[in-house]
Protein backbone atom coordinates (compact mmCIF):
# COMPACT_ATOMS: atom_id res chain seq x y z
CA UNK A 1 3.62 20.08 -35.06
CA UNK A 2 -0.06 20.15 -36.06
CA UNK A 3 -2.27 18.46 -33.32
CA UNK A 4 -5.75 17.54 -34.27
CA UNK A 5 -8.26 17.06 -30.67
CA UNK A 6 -11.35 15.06 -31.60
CA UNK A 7 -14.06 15.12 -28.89
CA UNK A 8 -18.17 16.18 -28.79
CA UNK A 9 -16.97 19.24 -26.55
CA UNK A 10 -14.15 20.88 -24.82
CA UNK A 11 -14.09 23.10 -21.82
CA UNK A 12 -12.92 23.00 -18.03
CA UNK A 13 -15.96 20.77 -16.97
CA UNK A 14 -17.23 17.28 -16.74
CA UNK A 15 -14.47 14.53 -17.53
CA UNK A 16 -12.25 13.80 -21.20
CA UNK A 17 -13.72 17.44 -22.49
CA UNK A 18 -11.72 18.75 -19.06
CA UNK A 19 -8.81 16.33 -20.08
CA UNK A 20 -8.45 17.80 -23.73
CA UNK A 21 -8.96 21.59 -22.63
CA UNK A 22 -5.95 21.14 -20.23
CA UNK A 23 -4.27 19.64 -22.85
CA UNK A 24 -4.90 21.72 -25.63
CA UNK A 25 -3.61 24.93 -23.85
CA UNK A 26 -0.50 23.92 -22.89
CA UNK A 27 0.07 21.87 -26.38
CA UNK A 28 -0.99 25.09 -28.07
CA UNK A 29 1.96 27.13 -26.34
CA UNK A 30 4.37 25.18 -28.50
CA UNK A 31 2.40 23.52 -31.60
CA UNK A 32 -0.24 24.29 -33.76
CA UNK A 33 -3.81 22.91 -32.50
CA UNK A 34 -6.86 22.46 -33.63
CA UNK A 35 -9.91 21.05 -31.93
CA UNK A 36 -12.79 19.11 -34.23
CA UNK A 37 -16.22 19.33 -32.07
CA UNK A 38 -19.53 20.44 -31.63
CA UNK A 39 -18.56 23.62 -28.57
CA UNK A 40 -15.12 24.23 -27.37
CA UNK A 41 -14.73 26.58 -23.92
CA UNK A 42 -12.86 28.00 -21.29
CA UNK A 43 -9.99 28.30 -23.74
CA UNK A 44 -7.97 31.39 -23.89
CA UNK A 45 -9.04 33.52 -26.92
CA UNK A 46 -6.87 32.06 -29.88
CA UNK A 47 -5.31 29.79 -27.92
CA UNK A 48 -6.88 27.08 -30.77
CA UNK A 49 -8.06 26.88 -33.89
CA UNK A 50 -12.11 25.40 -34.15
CA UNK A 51 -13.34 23.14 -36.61
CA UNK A 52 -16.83 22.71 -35.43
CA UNK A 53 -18.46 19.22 -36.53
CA UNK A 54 -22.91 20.54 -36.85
CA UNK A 55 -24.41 18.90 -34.18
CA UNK A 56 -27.80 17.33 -35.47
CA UNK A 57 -30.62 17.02 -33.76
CA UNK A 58 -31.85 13.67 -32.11
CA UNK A 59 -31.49 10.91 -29.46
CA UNK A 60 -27.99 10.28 -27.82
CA UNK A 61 -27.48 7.84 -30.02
CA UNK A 62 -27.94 8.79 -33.50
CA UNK A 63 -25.90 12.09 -32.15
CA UNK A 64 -22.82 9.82 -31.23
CA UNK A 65 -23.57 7.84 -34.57
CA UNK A 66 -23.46 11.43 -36.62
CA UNK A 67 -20.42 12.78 -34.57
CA UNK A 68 -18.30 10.12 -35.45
CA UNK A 69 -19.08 9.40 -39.00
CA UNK A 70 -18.56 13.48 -39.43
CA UNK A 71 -15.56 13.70 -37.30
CA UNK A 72 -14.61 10.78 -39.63
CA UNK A 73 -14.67 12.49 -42.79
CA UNK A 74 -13.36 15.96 -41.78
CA UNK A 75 -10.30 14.63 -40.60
CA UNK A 76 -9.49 12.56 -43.65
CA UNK A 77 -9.40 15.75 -45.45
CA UNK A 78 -6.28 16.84 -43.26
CA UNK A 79 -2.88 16.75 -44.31
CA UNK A 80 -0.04 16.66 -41.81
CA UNK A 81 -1.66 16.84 -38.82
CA UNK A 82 -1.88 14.53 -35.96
CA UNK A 83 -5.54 13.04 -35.20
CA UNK A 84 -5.80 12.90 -31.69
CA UNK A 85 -9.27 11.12 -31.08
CA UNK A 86 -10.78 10.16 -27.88
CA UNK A 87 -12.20 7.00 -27.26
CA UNK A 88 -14.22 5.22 -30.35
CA UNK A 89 -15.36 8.62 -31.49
CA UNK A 90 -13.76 8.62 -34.66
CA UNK A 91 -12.76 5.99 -37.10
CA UNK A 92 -9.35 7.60 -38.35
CA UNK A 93 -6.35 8.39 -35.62
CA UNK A 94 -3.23 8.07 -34.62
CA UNK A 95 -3.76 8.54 -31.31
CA UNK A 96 -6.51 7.89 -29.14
CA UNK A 97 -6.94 8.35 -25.65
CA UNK A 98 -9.16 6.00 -23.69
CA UNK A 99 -11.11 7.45 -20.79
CA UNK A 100 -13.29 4.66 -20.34
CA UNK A 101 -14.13 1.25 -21.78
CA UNK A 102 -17.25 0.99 -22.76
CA UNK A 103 -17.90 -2.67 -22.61
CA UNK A 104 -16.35 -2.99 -19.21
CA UNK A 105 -18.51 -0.31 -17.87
CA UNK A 106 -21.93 -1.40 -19.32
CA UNK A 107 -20.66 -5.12 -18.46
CA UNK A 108 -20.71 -3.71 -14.69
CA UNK A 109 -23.51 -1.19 -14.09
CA UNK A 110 -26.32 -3.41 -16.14
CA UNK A 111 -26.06 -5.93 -13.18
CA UNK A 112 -26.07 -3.62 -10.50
CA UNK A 113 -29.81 -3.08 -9.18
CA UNK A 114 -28.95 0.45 -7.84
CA UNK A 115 -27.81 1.82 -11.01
CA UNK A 116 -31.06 0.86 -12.39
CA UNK A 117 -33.48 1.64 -9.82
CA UNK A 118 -32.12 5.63 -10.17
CA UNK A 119 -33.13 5.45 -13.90
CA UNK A 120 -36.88 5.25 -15.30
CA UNK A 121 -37.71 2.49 -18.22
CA UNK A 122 -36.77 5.25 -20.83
CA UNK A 123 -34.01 6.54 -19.77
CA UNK A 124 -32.31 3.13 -19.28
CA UNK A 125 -33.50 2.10 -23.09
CA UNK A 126 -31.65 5.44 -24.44
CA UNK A 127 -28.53 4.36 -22.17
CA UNK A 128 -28.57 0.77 -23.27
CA UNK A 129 -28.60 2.02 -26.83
CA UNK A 130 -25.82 4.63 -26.59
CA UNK A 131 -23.86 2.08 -25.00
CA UNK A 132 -24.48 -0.70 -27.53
CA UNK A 133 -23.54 1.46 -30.46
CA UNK A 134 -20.37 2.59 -28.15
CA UNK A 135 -19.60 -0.89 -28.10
CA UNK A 136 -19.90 -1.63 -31.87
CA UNK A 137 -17.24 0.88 -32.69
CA UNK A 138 -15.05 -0.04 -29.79
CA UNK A 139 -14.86 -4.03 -31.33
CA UNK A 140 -14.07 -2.30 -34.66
CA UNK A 141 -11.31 0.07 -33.47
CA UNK A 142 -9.67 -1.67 -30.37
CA UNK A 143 -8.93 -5.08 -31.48
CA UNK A 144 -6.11 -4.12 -34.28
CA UNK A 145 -6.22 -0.33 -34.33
CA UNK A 146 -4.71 2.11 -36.57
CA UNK A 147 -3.03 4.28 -34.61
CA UNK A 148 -1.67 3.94 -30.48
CA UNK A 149 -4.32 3.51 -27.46
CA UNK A 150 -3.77 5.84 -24.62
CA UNK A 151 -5.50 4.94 -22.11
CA UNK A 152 -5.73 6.78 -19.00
CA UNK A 153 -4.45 4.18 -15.88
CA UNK A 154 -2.99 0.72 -16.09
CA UNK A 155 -6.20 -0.90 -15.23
CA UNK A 156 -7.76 0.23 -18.24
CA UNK A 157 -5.18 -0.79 -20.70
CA UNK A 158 -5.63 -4.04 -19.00
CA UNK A 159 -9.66 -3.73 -19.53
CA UNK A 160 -8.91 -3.14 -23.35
CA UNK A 161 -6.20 -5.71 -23.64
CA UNK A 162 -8.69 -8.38 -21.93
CA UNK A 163 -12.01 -7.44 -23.61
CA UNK A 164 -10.69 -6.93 -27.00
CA UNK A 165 -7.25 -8.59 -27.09
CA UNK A 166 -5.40 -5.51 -28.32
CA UNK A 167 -1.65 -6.12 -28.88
CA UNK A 168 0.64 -4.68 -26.24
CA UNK A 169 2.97 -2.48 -28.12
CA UNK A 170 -0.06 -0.51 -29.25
CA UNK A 171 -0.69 0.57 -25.56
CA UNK A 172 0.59 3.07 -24.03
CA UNK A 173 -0.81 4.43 -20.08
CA UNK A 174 -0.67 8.25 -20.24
CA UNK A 175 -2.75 8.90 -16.71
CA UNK A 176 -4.78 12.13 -16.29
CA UNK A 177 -3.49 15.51 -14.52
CA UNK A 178 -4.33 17.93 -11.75
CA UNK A 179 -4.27 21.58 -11.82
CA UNK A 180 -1.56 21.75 -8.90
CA UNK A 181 -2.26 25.26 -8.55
CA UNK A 182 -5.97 25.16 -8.04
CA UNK A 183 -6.87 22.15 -5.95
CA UNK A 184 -3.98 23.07 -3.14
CA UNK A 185 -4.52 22.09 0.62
CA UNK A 186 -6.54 25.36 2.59
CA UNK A 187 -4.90 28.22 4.13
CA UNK A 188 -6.01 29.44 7.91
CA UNK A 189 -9.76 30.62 7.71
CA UNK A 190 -10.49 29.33 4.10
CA UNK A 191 -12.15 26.15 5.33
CA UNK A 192 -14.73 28.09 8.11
CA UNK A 193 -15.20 30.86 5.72
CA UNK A 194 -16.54 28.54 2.80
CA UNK A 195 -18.51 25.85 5.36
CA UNK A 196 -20.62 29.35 6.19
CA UNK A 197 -21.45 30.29 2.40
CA UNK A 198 -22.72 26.61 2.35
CA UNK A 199 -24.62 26.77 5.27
CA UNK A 200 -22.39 23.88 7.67
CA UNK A 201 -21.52 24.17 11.08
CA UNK A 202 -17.14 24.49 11.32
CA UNK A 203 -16.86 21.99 13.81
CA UNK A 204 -18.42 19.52 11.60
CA UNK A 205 -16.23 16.75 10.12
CA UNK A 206 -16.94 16.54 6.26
CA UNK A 207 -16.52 13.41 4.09
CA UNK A 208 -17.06 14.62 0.73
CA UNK A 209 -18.63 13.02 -2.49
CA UNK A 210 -18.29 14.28 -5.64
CA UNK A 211 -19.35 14.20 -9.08
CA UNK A 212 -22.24 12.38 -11.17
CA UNK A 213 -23.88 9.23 -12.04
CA UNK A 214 -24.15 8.83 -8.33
CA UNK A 215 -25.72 4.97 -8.22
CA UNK A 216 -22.34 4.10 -10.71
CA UNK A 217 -20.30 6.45 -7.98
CA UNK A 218 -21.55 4.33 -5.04
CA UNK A 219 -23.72 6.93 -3.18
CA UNK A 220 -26.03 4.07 -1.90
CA UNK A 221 -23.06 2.28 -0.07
CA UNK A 222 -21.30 5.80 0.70
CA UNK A 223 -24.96 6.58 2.88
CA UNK A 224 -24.23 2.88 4.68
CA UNK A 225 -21.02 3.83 5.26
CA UNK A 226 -22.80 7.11 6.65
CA UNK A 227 -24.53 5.58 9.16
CA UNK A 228 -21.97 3.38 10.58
CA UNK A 229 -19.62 6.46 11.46
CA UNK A 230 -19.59 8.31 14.77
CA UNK A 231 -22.63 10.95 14.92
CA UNK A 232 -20.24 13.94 14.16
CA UNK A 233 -18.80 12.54 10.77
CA UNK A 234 -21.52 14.20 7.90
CA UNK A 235 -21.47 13.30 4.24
CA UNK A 236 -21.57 16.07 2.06
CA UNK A 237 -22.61 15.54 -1.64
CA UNK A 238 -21.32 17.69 -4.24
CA UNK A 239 -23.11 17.10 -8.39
CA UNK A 240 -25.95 16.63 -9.88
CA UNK A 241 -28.32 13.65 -9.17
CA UNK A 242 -31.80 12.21 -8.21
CA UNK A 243 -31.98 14.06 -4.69
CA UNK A 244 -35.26 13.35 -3.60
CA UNK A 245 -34.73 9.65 -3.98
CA UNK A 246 -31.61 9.40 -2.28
CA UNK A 247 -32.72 12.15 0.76
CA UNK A 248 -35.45 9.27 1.15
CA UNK A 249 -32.57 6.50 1.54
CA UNK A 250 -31.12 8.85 3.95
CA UNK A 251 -34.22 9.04 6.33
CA UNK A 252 -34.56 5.47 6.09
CA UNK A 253 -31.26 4.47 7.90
CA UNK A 254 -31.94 7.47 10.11
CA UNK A 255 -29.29 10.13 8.72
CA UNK A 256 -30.83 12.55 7.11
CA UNK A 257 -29.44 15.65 9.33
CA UNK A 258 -26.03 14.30 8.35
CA UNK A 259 -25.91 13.97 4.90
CA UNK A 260 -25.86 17.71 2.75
CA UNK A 261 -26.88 17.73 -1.07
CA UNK A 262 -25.13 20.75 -2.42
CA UNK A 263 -26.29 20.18 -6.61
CA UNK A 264 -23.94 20.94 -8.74
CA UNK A 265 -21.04 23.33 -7.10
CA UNK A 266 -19.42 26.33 -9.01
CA UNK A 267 -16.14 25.90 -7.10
CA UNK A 268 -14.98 22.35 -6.35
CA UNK A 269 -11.46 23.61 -5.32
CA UNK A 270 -12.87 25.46 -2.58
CA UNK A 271 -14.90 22.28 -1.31
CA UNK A 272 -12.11 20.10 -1.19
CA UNK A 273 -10.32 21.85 1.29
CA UNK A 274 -13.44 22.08 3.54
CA UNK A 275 -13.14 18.09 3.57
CA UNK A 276 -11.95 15.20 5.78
CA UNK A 277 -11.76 12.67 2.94
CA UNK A 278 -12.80 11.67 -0.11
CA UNK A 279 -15.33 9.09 0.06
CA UNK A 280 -15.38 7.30 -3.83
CA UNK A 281 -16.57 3.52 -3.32
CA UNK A 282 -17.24 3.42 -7.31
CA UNK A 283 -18.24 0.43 -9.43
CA UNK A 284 -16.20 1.59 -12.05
CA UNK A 285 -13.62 4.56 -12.74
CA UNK A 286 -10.71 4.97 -15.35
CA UNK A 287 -8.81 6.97 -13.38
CA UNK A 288 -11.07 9.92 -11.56
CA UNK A 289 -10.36 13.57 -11.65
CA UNK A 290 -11.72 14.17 -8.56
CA UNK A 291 -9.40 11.84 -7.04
CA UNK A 292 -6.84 13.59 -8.19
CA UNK A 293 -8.36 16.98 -6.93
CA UNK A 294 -8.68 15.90 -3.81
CA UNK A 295 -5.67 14.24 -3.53
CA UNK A 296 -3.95 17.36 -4.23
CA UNK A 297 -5.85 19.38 -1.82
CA UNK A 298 -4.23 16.84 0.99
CA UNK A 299 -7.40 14.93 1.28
CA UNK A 300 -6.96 11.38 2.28
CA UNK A 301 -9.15 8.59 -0.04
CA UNK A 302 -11.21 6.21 0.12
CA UNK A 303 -11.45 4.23 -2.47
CA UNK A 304 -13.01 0.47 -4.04
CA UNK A 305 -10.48 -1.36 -6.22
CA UNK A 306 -10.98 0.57 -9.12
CA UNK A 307 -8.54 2.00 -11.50
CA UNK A 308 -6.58 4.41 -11.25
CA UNK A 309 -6.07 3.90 -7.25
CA UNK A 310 -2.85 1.84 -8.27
CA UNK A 311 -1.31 4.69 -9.65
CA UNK A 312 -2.84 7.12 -6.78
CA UNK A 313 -3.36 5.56 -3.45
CA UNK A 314 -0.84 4.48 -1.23
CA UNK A 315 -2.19 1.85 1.41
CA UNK A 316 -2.53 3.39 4.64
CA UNK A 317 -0.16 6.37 3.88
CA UNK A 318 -2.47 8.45 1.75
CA UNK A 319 -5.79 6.78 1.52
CA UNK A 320 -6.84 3.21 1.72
CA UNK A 321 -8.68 0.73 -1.28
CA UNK A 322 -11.48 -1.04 0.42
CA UNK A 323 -13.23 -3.98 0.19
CA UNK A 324 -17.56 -3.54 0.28
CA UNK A 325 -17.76 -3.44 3.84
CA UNK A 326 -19.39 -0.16 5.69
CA UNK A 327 -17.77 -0.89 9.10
CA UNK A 328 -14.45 -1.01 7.94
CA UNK A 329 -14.75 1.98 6.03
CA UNK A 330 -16.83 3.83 8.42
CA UNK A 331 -13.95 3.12 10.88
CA UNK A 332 -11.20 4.41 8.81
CA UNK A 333 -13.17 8.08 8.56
CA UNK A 334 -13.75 7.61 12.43
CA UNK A 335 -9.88 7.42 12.89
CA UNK A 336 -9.15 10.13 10.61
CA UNK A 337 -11.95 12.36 12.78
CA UNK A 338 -10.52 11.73 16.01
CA UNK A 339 -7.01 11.52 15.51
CA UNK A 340 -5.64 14.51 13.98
CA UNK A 341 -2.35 13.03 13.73
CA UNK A 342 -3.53 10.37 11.25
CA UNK A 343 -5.22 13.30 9.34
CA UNK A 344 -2.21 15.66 9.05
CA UNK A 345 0.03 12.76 7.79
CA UNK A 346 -2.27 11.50 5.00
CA UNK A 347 -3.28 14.52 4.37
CA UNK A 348 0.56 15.77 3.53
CA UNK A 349 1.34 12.62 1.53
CA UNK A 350 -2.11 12.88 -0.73
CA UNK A 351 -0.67 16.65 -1.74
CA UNK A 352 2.87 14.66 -2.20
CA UNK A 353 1.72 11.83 -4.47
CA UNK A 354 -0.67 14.06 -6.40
CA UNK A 355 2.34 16.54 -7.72
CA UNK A 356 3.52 13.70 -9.75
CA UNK A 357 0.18 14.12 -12.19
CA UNK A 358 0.96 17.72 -13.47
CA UNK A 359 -1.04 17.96 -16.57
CA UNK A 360 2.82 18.71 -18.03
CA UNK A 361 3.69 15.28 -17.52
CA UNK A 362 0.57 13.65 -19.88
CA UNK A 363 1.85 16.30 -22.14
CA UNK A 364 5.00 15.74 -22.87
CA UNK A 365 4.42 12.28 -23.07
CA UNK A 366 2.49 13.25 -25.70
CA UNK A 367 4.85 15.06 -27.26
CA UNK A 368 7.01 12.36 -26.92
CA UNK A 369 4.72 9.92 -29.04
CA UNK A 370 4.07 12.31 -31.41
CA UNK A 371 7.51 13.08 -32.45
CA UNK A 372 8.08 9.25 -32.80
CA UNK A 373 5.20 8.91 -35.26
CA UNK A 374 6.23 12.04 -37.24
CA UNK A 375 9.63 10.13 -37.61
């Protein structure tokens, strides 16, 4: 088969460029694939064939506008091939994998105060207007689309089939993978040895949070939950983000020697199995890659009702999906810290759970769906 990848970028970072790296490189062991963007990475050397879309200069917005009216056009040009978009990034597909819903996000993070307070006046205009436009092309692809929506957890086929009333048979969950053989739980010594390179104590006990767009992530609530924890449980905070501001919320509830700002981290694999638990009290998630990575690392979670934890978290047995209440989560990590039987057993089931998300398994349902539209 010929397999088309639309997306802005592709490599082994960030979140749906990750997604269609892993899956390009194992589709490409089989099929014939080509990925239409503006930079494609961390693939092996002619693993895939590159049709690069120019990438203009500009605000966000008129990029995304340009992207997808290009990506548009190229494609229409191919013949035989199977246009694998994601999201409302290109008008022609017959596949497109949903990684987040747009109007369900911005629905959520314009009322929340926090989200808001971490961005200045301009850089909350140039998100409202990528987001807008994001939502134009989402109520012209989603409501009676072209070609099948993949979404990546059960909650979000339920976002697009309640915001845009998109027929049933034309969604189809395929959830996102794990690299099983780089996020694995820590031999003896690996866990001391990295705490040292990052300057922590061993005999701490490390809750970890990870990733970007930390008021949307739930960092101000993960710091509450912080301070409500015995004085040996530390927060450790992996991505990029506003530090100073949020070192200031620290002091303020009297924390600030327990909570470690790392920036961005070169080796997330080697993090997670430094950890106690993940903490991820997110307003909104389609189904999180880090979850996954931690999961398979044996790292218990702890999670709000967001999706994707449906599919992932078992209550009480691997992790636990929490209501907004800092005790009752700050309890939960003070169990785990003191009770090291609790900790080995969640910690064994998380690794157990998370080898049923292979990124094989999103790939040969692909291939699956595929074959059925070539028939």
């Amino acid at each position: 088969m010929q397999i088309t990848f639309v997306v802005e970028h592709c490599h082994l970072r960030g979140g749906h460029e990750r997604c269609v790296a892993e899956w390009a490189r194992r589709l490409a062991r089989r099929h014939q694939v080509t990925i239409v963007s503006h930079s494609v990475g961390d693939l092996p050397p002619g693993a895939v064939r590159w049709d690069p879309i120019r990438r203009i200069p500009g605000p966000a917005p008129l990029q995304y506008l340009a992207f997808y009216l290009m990506a548009g056009a190229r494609v229409k040009t191919l013949r035989g091939h199977i246009i694998h978009s994601q999201g409302p990034n290109c008008p022609v597909f017959a596949f497109s994998s949903v990684h987040t819903v747009v109007r369900a996000k911005y629905e959520i993070l314009r009322s929340s105060p926090e989200f808001k307070r971490e961005l200045s006046s301009k850089q909350y205009a140039a998100w409202d207007a990528h987001y807008r436009l994001a939502m134009a092309m989402e109520r012209r692809l989603y409501p009676q689309p072209k070609g099948m929506l993949l979404p990546v957890s059960k909650g979000t086929g339920r976002e697009l089939r309640a915001h845009f009333g998109t027929p049933a048979e034309l969604v189809e969950p395929v959830p996102n993978g794990v690299d099983l053989d780089v996020f694995r739980p820590g031999m003896s010594g690996e866990r001391e040895a990295t705490l040292r390179t990052l300057g922590l104590e061993p005999q701490g006990a490390y809750v970890l949070f990870v990733g970007g767009e930390w008021a949307r992530k739930g960092l101000p609530f993960a710091l509450r939950v912080i301070a409500a924890c015995a004085n040996d449980v530390h927060l450790v905070v992996a991505g990029s983000g506003p530090q100073a501001y949020y070192r200031e919320q620290a002091a303020r509830l009297g924390i600030q020697q327990r909570v470690h700002f790392l920036g961005t981290c070169a080796d997330t694999s080697a993090l997670y199995r430094t950890g106690l638990a993940l903490l991820m009290p997110s307003l909104y998630e389609a189904f999180s890659l880090v979850s996954l990575e931690a999961a398979a690392s044996g790292l218990p979670i702890l999670a709000s009702p967001v999706s994707g934890t449906e599919e992932l978290i078992e209550e009480g047995q691997n992790g636990w999906v929490l209501p907004a209440d800092p005790t009752l989560w700050a309890a939960r990590l003070n169990a785990l810290a003191t009770d090291r039987g609790i900790y080995e057993r969640m910690s064994h089931r998380a690794r157990e759970v998370a080898l049923l998300f292979p990124w094989d398994r999103g790939v040969a349902r692909f291939e699956e769906l595929y074959g059925h539209a070539n028939t």
